[in-house]
C-alpha atoms as a PDB file:
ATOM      1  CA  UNK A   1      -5.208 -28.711  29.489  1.00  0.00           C
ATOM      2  CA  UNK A   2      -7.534 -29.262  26.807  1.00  0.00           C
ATOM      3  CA  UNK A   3      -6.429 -28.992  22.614  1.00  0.00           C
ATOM      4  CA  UNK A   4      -8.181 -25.181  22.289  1.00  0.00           C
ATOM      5  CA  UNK A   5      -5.943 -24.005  25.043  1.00  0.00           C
ATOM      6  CA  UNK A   6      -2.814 -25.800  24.227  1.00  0.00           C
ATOM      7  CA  UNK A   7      -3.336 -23.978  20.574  1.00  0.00           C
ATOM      8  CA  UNK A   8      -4.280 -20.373  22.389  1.00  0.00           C
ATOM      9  CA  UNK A   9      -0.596 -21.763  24.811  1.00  0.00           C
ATOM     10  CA  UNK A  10       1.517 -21.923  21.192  1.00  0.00           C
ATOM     11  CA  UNK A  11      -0.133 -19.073  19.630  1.00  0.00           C
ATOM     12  CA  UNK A  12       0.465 -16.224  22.441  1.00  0.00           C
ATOM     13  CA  UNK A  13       3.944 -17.524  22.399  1.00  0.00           C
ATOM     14  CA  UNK A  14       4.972 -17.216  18.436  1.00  0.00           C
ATOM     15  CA  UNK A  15       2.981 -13.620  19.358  1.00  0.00           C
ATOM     16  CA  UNK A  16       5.475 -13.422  21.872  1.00  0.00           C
ATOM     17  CA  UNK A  17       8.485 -14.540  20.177  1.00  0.00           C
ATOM     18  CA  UNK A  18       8.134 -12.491  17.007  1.00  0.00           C
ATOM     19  CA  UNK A  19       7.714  -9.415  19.183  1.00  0.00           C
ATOM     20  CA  UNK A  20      11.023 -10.017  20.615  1.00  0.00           C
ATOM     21  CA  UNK A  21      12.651 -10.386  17.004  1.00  0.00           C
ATOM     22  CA  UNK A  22      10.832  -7.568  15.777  1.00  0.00           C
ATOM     23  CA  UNK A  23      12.130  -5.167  18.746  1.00  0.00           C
ATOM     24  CA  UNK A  24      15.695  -6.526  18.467  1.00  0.00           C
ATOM     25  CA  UNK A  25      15.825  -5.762  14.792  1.00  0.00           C
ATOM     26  CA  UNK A  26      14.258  -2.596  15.390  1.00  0.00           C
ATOM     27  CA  UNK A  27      16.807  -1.951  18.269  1.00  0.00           C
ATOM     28  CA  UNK A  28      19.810  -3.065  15.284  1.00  0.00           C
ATOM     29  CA  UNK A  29      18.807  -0.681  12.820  1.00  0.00           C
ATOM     30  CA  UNK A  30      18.539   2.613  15.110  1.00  0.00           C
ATOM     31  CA  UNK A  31      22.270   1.700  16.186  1.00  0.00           C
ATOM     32  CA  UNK A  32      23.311   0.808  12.685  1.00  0.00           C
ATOM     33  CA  UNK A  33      21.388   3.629  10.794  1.00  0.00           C
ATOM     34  CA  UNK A  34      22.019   6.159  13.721  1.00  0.00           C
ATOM     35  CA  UNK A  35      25.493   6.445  12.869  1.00  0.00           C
ATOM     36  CA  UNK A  36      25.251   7.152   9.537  1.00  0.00           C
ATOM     37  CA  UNK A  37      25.930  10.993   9.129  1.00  0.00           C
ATOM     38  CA  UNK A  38      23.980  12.669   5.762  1.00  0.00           C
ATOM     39  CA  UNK A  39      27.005  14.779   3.590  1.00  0.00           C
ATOM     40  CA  UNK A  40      27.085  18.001   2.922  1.00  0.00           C
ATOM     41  CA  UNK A  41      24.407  19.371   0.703  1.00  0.00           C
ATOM     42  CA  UNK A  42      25.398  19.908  -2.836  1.00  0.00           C
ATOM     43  CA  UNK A  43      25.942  23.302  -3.916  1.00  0.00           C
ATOM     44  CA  UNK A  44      22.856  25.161  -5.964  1.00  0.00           C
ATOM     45  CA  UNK A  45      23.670  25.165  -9.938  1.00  0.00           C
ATOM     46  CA  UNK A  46      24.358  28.104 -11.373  1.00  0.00           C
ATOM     47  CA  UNK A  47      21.912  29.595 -14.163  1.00  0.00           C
ATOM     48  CA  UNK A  48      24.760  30.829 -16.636  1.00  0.00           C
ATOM     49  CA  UNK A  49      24.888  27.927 -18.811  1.00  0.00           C
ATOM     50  CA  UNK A  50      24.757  27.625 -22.391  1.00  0.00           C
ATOM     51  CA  UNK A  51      21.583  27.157 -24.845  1.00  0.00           C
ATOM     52  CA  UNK A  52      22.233  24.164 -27.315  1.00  0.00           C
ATOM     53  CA  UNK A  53      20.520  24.158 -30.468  1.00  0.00           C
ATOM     54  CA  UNK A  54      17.381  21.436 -30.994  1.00  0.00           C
ATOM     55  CA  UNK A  55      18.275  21.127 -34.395  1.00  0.00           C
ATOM     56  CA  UNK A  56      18.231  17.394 -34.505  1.00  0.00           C
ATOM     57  CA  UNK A  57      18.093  16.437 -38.216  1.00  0.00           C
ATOM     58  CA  UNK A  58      21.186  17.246 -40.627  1.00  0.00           C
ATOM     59  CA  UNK A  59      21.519  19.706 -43.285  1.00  0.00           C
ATOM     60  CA  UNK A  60      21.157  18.684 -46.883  1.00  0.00           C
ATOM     61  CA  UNK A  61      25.185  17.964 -47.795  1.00  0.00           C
ATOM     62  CA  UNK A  62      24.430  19.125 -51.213  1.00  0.00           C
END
């Protein structure tokens, strides 16, 4: 086997390997994340609230 194929040999295989990693992890997270149930959605505000005043600076204390 001659040095260009022995590199193509390792190559394909890291391809190979990191394929394998990347589907197990991929396989781990739709089991873990799967099970993890969204809450209740919050309730809409309600519009009745009060104004406060943008007066930001105080009155002369004379």
């Amino acid at each position: 086997m001659t040095h260009a194929e022995e590199v193509i040999e390792r190559a394909l295989a890291a391809v190979a390997q990191a394929r394998r990693r990347r589907e197990r992890e991929q396989e781990w997270r739709r089991q873990t994340f799967g099970r993890i149930q969204v809450g209740m959605p919050l309730p809409p505000l309600k519009r009745g609230g009060v104004q406060l005043s943008l007066q930001l600076e105080r009155p002369n204390a004379r």
